[in-house]
N, C-alpha and C. Protein backbone atom coordinates (compact mmCIF):
# COMPACT_ATOMS: atom_id res chain seq x y z
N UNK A 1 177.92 99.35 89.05
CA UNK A 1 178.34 98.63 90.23
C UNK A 1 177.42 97.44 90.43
N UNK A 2 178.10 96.20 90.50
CA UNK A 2 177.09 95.12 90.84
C UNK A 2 177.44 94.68 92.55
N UNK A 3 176.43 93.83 92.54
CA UNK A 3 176.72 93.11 94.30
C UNK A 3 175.92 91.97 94.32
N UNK A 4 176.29 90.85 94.90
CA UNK A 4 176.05 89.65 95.23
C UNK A 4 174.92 89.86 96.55
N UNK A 5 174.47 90.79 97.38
CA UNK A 5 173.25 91.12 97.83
C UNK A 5 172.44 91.00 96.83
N UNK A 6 170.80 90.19 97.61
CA UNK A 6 169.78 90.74 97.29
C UNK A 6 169.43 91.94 97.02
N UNK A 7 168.53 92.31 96.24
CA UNK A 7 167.72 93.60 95.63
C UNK A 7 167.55 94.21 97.24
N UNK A 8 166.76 93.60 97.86
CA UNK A 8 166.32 93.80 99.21
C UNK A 8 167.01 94.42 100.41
N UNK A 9 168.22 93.89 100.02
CA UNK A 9 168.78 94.46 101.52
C UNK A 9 169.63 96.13 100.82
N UNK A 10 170.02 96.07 99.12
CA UNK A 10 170.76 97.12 99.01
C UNK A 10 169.66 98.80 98.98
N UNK A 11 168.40 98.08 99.30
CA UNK A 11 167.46 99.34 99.55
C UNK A 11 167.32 100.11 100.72
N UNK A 12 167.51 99.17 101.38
CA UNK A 12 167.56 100.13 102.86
C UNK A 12 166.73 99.47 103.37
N UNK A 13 165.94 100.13 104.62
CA UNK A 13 164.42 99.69 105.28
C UNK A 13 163.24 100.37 104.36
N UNK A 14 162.31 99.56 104.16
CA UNK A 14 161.39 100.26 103.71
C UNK A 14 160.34 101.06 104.16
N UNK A 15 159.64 102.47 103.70
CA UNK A 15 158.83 103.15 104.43
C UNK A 15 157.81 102.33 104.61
N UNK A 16 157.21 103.05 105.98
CA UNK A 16 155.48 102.97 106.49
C UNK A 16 154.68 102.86 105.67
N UNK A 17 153.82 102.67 105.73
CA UNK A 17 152.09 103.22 104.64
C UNK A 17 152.04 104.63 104.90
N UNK A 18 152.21 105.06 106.15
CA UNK A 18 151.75 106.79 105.94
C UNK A 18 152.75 107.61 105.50
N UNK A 19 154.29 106.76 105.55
CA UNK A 19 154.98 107.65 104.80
C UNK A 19 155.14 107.69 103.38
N UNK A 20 154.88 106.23 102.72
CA UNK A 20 154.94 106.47 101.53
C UNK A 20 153.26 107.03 101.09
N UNK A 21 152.20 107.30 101.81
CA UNK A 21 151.08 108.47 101.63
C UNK A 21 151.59 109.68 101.23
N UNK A 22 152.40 110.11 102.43
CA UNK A 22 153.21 111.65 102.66
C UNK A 22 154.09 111.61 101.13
N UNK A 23 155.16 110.50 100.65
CA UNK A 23 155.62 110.50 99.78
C UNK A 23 154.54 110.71 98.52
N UNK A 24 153.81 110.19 98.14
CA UNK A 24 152.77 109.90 96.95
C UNK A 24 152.21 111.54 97.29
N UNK A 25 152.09 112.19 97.85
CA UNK A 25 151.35 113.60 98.43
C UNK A 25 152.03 114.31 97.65
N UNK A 26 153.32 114.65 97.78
CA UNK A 26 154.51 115.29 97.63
C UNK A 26 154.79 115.00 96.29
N UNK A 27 154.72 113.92 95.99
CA UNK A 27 154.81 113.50 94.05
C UNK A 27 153.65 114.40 93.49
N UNK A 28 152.41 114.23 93.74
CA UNK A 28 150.90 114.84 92.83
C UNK A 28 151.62 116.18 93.63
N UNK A 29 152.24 117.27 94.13
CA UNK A 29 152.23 118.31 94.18
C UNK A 29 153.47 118.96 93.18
N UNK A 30 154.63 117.85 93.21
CA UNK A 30 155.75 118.55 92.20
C UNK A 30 154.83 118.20 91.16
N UNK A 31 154.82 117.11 90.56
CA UNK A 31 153.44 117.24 89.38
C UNK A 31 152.97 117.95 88.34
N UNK A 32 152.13 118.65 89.70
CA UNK A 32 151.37 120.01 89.53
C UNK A 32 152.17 120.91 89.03
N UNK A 33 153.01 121.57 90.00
CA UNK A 33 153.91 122.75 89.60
C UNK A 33 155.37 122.08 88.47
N UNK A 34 155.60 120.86 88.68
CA UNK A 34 156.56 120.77 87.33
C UNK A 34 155.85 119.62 86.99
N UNK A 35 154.81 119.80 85.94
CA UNK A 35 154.46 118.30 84.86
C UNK A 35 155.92 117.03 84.56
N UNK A 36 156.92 117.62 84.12
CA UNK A 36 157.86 117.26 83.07
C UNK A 36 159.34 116.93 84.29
N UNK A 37 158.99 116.73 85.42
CA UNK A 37 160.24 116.72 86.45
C UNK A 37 160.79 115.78 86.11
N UNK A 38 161.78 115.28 86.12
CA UNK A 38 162.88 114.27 86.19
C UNK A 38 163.10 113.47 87.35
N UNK A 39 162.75 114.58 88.56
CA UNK A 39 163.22 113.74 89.75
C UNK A 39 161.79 113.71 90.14
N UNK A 40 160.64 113.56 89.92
CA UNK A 40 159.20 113.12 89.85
C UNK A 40 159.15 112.08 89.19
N UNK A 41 159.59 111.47 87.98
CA UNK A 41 159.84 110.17 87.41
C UNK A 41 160.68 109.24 87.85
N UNK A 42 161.51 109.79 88.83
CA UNK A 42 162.52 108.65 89.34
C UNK A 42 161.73 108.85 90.90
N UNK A 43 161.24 109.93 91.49
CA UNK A 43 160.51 109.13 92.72
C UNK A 43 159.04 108.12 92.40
N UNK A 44 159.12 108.39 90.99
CA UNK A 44 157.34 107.47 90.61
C UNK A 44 158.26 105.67 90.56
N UNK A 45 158.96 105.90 89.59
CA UNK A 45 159.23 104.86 89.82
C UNK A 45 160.36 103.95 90.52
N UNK A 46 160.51 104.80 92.00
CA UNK A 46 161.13 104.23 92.77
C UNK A 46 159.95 103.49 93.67
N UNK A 47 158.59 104.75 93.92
CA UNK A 47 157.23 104.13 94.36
C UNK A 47 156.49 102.63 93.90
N UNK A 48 156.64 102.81 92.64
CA UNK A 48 156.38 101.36 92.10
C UNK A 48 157.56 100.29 92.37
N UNK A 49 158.38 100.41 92.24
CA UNK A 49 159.54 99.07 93.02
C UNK A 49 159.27 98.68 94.33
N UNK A 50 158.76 99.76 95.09
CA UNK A 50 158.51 99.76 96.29
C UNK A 50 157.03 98.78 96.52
N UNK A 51 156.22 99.40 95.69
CA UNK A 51 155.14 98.80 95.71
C UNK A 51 154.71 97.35 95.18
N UNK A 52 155.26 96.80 94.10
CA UNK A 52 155.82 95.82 93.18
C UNK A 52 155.91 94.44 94.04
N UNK A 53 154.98 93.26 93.58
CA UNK A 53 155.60 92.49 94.17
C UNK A 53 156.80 91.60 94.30
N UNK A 54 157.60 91.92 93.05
CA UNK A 54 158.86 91.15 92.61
C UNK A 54 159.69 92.50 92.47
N UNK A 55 160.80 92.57 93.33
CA UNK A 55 161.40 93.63 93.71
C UNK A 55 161.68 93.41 91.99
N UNK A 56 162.65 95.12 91.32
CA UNK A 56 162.85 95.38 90.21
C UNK A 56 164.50 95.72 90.36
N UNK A 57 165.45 94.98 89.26
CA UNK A 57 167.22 94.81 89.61
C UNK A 57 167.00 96.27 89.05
N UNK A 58 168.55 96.77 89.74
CA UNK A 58 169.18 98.17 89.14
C UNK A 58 169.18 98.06 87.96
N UNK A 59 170.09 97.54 86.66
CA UNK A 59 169.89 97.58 85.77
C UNK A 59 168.57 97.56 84.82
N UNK A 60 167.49 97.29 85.51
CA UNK A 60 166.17 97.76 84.66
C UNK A 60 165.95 99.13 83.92
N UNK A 61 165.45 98.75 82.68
CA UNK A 61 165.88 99.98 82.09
C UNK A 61 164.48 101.44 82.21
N UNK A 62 164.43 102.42 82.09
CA UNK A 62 163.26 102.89 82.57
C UNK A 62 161.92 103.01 81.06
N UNK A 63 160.99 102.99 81.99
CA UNK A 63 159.82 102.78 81.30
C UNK A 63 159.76 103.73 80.10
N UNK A 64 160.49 105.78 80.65
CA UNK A 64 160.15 106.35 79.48
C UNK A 64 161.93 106.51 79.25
N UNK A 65 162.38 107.23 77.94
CA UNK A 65 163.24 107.47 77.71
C UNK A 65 163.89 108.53 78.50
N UNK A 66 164.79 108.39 78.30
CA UNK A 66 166.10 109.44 79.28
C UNK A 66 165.53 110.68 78.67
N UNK A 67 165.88 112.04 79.83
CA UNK A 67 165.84 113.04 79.60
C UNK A 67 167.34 113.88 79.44
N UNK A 68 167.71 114.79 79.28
CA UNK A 68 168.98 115.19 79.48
C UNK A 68 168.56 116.63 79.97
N UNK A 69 169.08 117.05 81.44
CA UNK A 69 168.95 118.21 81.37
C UNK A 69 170.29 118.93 80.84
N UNK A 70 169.74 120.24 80.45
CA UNK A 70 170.84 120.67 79.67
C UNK A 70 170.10 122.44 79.33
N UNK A 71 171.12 123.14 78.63
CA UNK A 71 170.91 124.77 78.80
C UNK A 71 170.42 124.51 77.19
């Protein structure tokens, strides 16, 4: 899906400092108990877009390779 919006506005509002603390808290604890999470790599690097000074487009591709969960 594309859109003629800025990066900026299709994010929403962005968190506080103490919430993205509380967020970054909550990352080093799944972490811990799952090293290898999937949805720990997509909140890391939703944290870094966030943090980033040149917002990052959807189509960016991710830093590590895809995982597949699967049985």
């Amino acid at each position: 899906m594309t859109s003629d919006r800025p990066f900026q506005e299709q994010t929403g509002p962005m968190p506080s400092s103490s919430d993205l603390k509380q967020i970054k808290e909550a990352l080093r604890e799944l972490r811990t108990s799952s090293p290898r999470s999937v949805l720990a790599d997509l909140v890391d690097e939703k944290i870094r877009a966030i943090e980033s000074p040149h917002p990052v487009p959807h189509f960016h591709s991710p830093a590590t390779p895809a995982r597949w969960i699967g049985h």
